[in-house]
Protein backbone atom coordinates (compact mmCIF):
# COMPACT_ATOMS: atom_id res chain seq x y z
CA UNK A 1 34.85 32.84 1.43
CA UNK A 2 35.48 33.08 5.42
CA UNK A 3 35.36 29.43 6.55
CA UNK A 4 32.34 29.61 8.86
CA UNK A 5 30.46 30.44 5.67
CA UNK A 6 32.03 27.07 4.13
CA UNK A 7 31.36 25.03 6.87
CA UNK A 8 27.53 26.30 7.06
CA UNK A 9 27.65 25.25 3.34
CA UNK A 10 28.78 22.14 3.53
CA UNK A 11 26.64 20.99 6.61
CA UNK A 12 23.60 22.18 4.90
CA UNK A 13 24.30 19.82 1.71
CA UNK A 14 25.07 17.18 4.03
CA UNK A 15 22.38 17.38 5.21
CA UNK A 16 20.34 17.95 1.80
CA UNK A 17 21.98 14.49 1.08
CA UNK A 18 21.51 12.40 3.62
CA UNK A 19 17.41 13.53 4.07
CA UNK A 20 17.61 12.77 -0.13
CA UNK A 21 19.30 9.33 0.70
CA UNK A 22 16.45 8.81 2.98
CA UNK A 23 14.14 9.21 0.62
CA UNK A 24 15.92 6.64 -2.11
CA UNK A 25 15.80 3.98 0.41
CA UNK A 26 12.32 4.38 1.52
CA UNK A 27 11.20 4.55 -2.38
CA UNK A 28 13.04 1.58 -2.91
CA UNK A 29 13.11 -0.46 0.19
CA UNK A 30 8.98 0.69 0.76
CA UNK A 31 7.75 -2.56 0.30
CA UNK A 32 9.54 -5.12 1.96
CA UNK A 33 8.29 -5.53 4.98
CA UNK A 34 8.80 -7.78 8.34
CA UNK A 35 6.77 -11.29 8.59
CA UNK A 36 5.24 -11.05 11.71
CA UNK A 37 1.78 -13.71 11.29
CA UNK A 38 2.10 -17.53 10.06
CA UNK A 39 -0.49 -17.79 8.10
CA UNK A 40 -0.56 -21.72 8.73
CA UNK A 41 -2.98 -20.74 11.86
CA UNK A 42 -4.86 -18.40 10.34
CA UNK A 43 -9.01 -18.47 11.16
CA UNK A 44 -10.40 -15.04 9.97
CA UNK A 45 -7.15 -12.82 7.67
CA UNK A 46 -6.63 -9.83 7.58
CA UNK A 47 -5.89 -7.75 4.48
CA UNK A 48 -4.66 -4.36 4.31
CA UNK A 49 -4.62 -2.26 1.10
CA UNK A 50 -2.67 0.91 1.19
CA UNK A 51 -3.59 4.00 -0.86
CA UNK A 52 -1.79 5.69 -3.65
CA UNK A 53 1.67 7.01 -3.08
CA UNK A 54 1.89 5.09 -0.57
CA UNK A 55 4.05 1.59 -0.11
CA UNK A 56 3.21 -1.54 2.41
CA UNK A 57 5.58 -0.02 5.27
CA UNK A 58 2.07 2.92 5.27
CA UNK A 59 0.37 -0.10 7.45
CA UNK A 60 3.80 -1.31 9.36
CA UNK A 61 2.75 0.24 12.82
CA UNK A 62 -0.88 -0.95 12.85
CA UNK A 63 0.55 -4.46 11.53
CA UNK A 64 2.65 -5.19 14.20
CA UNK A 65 -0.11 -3.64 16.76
CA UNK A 66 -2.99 -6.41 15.25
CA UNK A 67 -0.17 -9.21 15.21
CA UNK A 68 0.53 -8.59 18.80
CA UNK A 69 -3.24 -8.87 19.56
CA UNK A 70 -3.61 -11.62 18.30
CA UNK A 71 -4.45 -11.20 14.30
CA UNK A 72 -3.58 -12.88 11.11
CA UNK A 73 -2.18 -9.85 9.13
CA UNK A 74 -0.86 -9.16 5.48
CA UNK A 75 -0.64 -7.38 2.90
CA UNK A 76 0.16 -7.41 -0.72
CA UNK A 77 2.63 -5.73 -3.05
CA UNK A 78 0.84 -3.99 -5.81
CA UNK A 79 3.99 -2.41 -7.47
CA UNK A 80 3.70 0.58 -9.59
CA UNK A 81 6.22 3.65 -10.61
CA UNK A 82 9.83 2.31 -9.64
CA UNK A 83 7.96 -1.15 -8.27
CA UNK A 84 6.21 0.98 -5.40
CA UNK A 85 3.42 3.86 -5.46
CA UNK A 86 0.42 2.29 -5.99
CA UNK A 87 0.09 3.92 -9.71
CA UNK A 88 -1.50 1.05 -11.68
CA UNK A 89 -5.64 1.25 -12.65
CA UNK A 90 -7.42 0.18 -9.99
CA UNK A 91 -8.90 -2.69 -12.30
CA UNK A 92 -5.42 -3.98 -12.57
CA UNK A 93 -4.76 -3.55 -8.95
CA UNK A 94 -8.12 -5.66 -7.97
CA UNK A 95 -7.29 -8.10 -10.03
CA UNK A 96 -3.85 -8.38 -8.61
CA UNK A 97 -5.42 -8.47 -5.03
CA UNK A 98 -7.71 -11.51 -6.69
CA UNK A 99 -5.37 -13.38 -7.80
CA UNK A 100 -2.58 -13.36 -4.85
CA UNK A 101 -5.88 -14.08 -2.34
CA UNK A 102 -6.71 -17.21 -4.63
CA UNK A 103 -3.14 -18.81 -3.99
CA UNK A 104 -3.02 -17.90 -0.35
CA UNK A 105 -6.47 -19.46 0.22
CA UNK A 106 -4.99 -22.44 -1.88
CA UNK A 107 -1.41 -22.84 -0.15
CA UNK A 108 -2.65 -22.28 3.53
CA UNK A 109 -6.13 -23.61 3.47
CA UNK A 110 -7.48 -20.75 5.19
CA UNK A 111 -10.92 -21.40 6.79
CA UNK A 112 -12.71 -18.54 7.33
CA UNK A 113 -13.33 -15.56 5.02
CA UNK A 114 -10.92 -12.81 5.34
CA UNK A 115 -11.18 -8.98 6.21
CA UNK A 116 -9.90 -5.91 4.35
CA UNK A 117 -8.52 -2.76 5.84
CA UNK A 118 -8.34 -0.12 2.85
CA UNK A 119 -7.07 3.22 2.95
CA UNK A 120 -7.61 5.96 0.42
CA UNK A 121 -7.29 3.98 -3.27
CA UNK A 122 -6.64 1.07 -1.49
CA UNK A 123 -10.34 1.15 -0.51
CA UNK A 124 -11.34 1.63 -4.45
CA UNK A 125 -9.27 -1.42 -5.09
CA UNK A 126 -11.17 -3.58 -2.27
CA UNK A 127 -14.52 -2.09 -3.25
CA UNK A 128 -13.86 -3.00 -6.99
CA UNK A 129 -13.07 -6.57 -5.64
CA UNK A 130 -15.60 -7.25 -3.87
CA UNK A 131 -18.37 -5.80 -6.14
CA UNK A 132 -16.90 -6.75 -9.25
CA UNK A 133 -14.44 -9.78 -9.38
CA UNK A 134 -16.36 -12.18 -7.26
CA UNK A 135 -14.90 -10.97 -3.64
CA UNK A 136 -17.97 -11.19 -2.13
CA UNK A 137 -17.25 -15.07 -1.05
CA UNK A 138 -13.55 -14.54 0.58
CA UNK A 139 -14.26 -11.21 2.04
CA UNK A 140 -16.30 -10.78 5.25
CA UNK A 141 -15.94 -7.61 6.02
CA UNK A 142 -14.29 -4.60 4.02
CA UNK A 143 -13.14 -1.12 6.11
CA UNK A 144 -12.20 1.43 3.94
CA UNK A 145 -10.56 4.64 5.67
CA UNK A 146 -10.01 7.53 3.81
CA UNK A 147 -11.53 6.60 0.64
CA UNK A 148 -13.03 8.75 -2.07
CA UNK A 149 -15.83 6.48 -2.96
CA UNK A 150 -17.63 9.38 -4.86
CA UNK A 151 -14.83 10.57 -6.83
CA UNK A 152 -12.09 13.24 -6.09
CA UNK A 153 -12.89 16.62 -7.89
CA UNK A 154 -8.67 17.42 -7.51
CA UNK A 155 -7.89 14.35 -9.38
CA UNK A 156 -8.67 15.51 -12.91
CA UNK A 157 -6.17 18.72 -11.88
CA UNK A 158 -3.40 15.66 -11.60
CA UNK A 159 -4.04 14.80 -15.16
CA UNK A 160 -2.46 18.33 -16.01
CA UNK A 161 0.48 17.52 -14.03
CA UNK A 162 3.66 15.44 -14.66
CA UNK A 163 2.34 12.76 -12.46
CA UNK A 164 -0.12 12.61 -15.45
CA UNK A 165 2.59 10.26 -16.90
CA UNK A 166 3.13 8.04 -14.28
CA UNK A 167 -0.48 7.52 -12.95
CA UNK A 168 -2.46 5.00 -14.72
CA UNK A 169 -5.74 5.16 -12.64
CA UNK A 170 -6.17 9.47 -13.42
């Protein structure tokens, strides 16, 4: 093998590894996120829900962009496949949301009722809270972007697929 055929090679698997190491540390590092609001001060919270296959960092620019106006922001880890993904029911997922809103509103004392920015599932799991688990008196306002509120006709293709066994909410 001539070595300008070896050295093509093995830049092309270096690179093959270091866009796959990019992808391990997003998968497992997808969630943790940078504290930009104090909550202490907080009048009116925002809450942002991301959507499935997605992780908290899916918000990260338009975080930082409501912090610096001005806004209470944050957002909540709801875990699934590897302890990211958003795979869980979105029952599960509501009730997550519920309960994590309950002991911030306890801790911090926060006065006003809060808003929810939803994208894609996200927005099913805000929905479901508000209509379902008694939401209705912490949320003012709930934006959902993205969200298949009258069902995706692709998803029951998933359910055919190996993400069959990972997906919870199919």
């Amino acid at each position: 093998m001539p070595f300008s055929t070896l050295r093509r090679v093995t830049r092309r698997l270096s690179r093959r590894a270091k866009s796959w190491g990019t992808v391990v540390a997003l998968t497992m590092g997808g969630n943790e996120i940078e504290k930009h609001s104090n909550l202490l001060r907080s009048k009116n919270p925002i809450l942002l829900i991301y959507g499935f296959g997605a992780t908290r960092r899916t918000f990260s620019i338009l975080e930082k962009r409501m912090h610096n106006d001005g806004y209470t922001v944050f957002s909540v880890n709801l875990g699934g496949i590897l302890g990211t993904y958003n795979t869980d029911a979105v029952q599960s997922l509501a009730a997550k949301i519920d309960q994590k809103i309950e002991r911030l509103y306890k801790k911090y004392d926060f006065r006003g009722r809060l808003t929810i920015i939803a994208h894609s599932k996200g927005g099913l799991i805000g929905h479901y809270y508000v209509k379902r688990l008694g939401g209705e008196k912490r949320v003012k306002t709930l934006i959902t972007l993205g969200t298949p509120h009258n069902g995706n006709p692709w998803a029951l293709l998933a359910s055919f697929t190996p993400i069959a066994f990972v997906c919870k909410s199919i």
